[in-house]
C-alpha atoms as a PDB file:
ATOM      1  CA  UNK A   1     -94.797  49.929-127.977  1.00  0.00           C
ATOM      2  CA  UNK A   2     -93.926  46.996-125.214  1.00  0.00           C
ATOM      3  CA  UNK A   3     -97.443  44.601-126.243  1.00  0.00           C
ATOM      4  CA  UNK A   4     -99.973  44.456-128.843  1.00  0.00           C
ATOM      5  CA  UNK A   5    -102.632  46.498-126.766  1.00  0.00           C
ATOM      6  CA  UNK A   6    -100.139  50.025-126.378  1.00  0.00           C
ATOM      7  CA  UNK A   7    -101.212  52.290-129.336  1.00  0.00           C
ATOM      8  CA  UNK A   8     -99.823  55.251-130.606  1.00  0.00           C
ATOM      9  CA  UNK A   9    -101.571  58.145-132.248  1.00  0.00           C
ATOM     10  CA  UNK A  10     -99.970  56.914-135.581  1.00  0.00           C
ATOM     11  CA  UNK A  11    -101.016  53.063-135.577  1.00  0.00           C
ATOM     12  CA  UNK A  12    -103.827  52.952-138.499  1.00  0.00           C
ATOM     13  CA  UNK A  13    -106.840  51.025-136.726  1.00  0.00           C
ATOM     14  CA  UNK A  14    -109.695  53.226-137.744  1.00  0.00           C
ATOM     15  CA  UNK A  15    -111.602  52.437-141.135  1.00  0.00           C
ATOM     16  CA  UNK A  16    -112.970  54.537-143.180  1.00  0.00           C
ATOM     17  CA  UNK A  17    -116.363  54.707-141.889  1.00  0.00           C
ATOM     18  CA  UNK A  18    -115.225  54.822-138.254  1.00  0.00           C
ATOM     19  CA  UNK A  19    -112.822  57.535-139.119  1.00  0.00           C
ATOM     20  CA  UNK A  20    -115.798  59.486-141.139  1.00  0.00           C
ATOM     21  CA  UNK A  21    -117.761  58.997-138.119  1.00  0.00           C
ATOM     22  CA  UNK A  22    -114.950  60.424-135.557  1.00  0.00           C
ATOM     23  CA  UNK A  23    -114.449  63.096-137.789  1.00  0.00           C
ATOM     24  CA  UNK A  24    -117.886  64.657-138.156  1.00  0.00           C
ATOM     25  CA  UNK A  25    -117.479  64.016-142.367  1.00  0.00           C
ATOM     26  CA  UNK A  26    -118.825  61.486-145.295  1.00  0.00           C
ATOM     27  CA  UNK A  27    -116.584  58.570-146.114  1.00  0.00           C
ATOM     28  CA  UNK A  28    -116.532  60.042-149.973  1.00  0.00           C
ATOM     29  CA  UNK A  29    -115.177  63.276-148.459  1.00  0.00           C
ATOM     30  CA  UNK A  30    -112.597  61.345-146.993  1.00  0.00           C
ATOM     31  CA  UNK A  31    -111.613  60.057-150.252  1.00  0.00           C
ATOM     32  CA  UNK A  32    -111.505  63.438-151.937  1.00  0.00           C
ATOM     33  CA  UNK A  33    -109.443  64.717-149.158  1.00  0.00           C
ATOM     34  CA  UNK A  34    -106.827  61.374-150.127  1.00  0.00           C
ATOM     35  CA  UNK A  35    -107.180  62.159-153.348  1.00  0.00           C
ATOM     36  CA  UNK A  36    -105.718  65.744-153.323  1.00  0.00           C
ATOM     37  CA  UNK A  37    -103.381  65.191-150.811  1.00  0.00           C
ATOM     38  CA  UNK A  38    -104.457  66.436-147.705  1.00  0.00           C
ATOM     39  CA  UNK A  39    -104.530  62.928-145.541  1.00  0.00           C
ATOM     40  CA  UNK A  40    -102.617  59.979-146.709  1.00  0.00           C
ATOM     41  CA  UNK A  41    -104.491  57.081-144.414  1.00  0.00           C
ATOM     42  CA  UNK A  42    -102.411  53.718-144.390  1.00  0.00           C
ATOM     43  CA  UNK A  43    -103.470  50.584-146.170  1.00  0.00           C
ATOM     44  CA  UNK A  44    -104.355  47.386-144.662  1.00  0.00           C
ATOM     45  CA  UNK A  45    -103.182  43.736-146.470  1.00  0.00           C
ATOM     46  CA  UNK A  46    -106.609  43.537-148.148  1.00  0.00           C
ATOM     47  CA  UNK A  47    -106.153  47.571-149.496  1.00  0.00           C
ATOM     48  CA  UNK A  48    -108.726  48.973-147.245  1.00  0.00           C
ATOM     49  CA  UNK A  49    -108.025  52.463-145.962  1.00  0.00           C
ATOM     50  CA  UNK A  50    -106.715  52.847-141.872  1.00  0.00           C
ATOM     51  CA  UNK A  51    -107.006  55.504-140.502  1.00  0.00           C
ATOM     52  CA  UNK A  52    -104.692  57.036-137.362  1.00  0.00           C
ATOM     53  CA  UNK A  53    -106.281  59.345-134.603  1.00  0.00           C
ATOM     54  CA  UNK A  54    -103.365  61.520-136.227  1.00  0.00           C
ATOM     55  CA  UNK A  55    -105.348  61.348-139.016  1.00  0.00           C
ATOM     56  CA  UNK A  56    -108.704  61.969-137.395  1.00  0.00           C
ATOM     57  CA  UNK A  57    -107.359  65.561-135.786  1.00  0.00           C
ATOM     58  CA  UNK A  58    -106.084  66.468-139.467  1.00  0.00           C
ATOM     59  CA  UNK A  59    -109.643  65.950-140.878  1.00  0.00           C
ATOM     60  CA  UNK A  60    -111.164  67.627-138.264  1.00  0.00           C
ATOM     61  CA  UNK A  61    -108.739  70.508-138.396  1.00  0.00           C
ATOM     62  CA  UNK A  62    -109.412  70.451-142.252  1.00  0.00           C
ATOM     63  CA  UNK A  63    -112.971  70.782-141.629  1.00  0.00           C
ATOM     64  CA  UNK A  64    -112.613  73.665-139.209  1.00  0.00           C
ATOM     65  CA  UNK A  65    -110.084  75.097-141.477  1.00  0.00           C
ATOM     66  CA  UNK A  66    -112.785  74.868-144.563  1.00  0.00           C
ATOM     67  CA  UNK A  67    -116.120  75.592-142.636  1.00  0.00           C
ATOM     68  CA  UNK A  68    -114.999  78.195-139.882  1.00  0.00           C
ATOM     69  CA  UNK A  69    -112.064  80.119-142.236  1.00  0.00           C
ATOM     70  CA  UNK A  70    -113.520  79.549-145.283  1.00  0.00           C
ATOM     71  CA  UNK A  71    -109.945  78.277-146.744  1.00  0.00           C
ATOM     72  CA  UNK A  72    -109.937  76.710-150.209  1.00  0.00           C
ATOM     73  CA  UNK A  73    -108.590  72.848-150.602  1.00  0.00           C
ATOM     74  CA  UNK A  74    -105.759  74.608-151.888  1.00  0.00           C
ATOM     75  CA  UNK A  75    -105.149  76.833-149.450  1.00  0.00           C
ATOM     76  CA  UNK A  76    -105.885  73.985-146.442  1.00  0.00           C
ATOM     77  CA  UNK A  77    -103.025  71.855-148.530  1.00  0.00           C
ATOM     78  CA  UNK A  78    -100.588  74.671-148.456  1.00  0.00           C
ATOM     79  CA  UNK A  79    -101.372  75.548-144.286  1.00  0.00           C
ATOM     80  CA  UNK A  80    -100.615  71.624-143.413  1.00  0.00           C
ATOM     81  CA  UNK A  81     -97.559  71.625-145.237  1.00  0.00           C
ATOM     82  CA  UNK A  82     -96.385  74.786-143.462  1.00  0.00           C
ATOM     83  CA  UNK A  83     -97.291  73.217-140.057  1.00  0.00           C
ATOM     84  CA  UNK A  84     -95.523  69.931-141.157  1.00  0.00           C
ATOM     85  CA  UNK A  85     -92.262  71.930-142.045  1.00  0.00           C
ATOM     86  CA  UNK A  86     -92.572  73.941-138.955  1.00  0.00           C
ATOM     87  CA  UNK A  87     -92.744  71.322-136.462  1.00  0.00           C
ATOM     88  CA  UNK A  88     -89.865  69.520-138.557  1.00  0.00           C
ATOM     89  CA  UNK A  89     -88.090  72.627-138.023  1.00  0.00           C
ATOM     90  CA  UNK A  90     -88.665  72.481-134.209  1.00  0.00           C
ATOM     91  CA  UNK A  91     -87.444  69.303-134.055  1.00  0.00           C
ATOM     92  CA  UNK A  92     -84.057  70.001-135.939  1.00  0.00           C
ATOM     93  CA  UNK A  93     -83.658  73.023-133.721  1.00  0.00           C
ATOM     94  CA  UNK A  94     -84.112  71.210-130.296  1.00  0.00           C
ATOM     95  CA  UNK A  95     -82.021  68.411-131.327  1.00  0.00           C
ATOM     96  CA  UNK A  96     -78.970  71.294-132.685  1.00  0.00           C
ATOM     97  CA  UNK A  97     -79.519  72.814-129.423  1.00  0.00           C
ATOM     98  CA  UNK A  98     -78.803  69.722-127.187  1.00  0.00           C
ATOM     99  CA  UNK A  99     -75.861  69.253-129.484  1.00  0.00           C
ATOM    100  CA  UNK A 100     -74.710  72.655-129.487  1.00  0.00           C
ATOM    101  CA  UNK A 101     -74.854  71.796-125.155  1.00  0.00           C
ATOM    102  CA  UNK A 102     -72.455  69.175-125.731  1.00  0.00           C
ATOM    103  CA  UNK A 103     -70.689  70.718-127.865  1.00  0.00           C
ATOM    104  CA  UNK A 104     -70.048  73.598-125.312  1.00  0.00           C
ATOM    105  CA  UNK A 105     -69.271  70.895-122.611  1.00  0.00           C
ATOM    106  CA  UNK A 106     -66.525  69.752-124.563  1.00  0.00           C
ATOM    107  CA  UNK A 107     -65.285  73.188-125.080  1.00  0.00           C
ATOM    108  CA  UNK A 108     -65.269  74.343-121.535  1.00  0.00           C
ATOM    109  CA  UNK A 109     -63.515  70.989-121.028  1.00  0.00           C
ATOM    110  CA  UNK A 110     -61.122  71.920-123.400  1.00  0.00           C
ATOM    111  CA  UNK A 111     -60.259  75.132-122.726  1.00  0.00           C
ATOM    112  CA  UNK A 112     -59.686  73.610-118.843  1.00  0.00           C
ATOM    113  CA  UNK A 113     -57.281  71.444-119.914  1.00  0.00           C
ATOM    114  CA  UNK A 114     -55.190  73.982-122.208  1.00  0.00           C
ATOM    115  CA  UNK A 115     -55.474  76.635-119.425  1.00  0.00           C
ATOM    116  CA  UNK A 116     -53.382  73.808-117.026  1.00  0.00           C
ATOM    117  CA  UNK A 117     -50.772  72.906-119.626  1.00  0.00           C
ATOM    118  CA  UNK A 118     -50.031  76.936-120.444  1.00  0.00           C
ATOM    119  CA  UNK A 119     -49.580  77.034-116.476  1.00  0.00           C
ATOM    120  CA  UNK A 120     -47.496  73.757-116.169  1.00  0.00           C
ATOM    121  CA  UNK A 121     -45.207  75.957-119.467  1.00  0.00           C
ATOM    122  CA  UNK A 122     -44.909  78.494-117.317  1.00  0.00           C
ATOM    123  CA  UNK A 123     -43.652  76.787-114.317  1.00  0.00           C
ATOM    124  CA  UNK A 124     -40.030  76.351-113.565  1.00  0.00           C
ATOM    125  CA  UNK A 125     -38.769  72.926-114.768  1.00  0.00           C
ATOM    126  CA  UNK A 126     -39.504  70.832-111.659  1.00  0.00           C
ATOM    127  CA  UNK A 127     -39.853  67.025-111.454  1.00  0.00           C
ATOM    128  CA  UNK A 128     -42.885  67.547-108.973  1.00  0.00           C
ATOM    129  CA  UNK A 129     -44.802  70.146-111.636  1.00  0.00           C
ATOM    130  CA  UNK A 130     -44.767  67.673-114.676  1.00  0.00           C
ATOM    131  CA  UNK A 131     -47.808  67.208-117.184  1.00  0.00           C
ATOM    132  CA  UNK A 132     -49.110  63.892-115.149  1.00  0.00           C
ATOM    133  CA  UNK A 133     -49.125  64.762-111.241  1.00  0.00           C
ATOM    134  CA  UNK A 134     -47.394  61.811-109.525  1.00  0.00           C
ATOM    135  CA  UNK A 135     -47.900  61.414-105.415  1.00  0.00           C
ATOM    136  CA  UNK A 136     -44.772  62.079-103.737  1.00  0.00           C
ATOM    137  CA  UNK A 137     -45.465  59.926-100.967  1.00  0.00           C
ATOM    138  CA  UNK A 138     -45.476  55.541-101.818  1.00  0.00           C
ATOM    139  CA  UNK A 139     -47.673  53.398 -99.657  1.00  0.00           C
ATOM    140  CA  UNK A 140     -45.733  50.322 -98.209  1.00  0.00           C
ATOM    141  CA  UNK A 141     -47.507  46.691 -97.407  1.00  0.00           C
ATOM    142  CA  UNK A 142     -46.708  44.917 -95.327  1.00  0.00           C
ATOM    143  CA  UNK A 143     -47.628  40.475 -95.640  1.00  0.00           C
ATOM    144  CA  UNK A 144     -48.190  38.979 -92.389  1.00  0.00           C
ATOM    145  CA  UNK A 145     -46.512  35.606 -92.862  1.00  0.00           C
ATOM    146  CA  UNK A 146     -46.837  32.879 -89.981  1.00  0.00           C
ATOM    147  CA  UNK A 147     -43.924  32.395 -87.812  1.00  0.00           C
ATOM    148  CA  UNK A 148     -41.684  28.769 -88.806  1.00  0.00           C
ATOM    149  CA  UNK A 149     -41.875  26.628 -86.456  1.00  0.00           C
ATOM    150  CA  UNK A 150     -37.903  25.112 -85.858  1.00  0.00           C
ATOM    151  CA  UNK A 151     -38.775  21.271 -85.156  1.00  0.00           C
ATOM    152  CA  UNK A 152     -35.359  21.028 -83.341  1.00  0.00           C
ATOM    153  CA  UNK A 153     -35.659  23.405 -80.638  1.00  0.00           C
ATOM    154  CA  UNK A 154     -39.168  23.866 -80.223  1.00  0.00           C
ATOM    155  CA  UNK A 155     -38.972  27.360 -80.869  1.00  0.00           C
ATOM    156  CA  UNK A 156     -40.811  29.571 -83.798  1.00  0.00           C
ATOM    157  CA  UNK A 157     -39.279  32.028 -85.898  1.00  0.00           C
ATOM    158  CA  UNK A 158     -40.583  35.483 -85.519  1.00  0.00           C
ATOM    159  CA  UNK A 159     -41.606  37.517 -88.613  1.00  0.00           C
ATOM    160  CA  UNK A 160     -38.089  39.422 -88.000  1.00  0.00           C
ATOM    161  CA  UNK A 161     -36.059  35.628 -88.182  1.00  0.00           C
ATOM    162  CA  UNK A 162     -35.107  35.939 -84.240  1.00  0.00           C
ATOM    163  CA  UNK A 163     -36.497  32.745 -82.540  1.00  0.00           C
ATOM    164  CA  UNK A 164     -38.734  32.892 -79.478  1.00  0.00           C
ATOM    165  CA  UNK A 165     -38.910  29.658 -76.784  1.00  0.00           C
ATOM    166  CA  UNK A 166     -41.782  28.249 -76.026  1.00  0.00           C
END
């Protein structure tokens, strides 16, 4: 979050009436629901319960769960811990595959470089085929440096020392 208004689905803002009231239930079933486990709503300074809109979908999914399924407490406990472990599960797996993509980057890297070395082995002992490739032609500079100027005879000296009149 970059400033004080940006809020996440997580940030506990909602008390417990509010979140009774977003969640179609009674504030005292929101406090059995705490009470055997099946939302765990934040605390503020003063001990009050927070609720996140996280929060709110659980409760409403609980209440779906209980009134539409007909699932037991018990068996709504047991369903959100499955879900929980699932999408933990999901998140392991994408993060082992991006690894695993890395980890086959490396490898095809790898394999390049061994592939050249074998073929560099198998090449006849020449200078020009060794492990670090070395240009065989050299670059030359040249420095322009201004001519002298020979006080005596009024001449300047060209960049090759013969003197030109002036």
């Amino acid at each position: 979050m970059n400033s004080p208004y940006d809020m996440s689905d997580d940030m506990p803002v909602y008390v417990i009436s509010v979140a009774a009231s977003l969640s179609g239930m009674h504030p005292q079933t929101l406090r059995g629901y705490e009470r055997v486990g099946l939302v765990t709503p934040r605390r503020s300074a003063g001990g009050g319960r927070r609720y996140s809109m996280r929060d709110i979908l659980a409760l409403r999914e609980i209440q779906r769960l209980s009134q539409e399924e007909g699932i037991n407490l018990n068996g709504i406990k047991r369903i959100l811990d499955l879900e929980r472990e699932l999408q933990q599960a999901r998140m392991l797996a994408a993060q082992l595959h991006s690894e695993l993509g890395q980890v086959q980057a490396e490898l095809e890297s790898t394999r390049a470089v061994a592939a050249r070395l074998a073929h560099l082995r198998r090449a006849p002992a020449d200078p020009a085929a060794a492990l670090v490739p070395v240009r065989a032609t050299t670059t030359s500079i040249t420095l322009w440096q201004a001519p002298a100027q020979d006080a005596e005879h009024g001449s300047r000296t060209t960049e090759h020392g013969s003197r030109k009149s002036e």
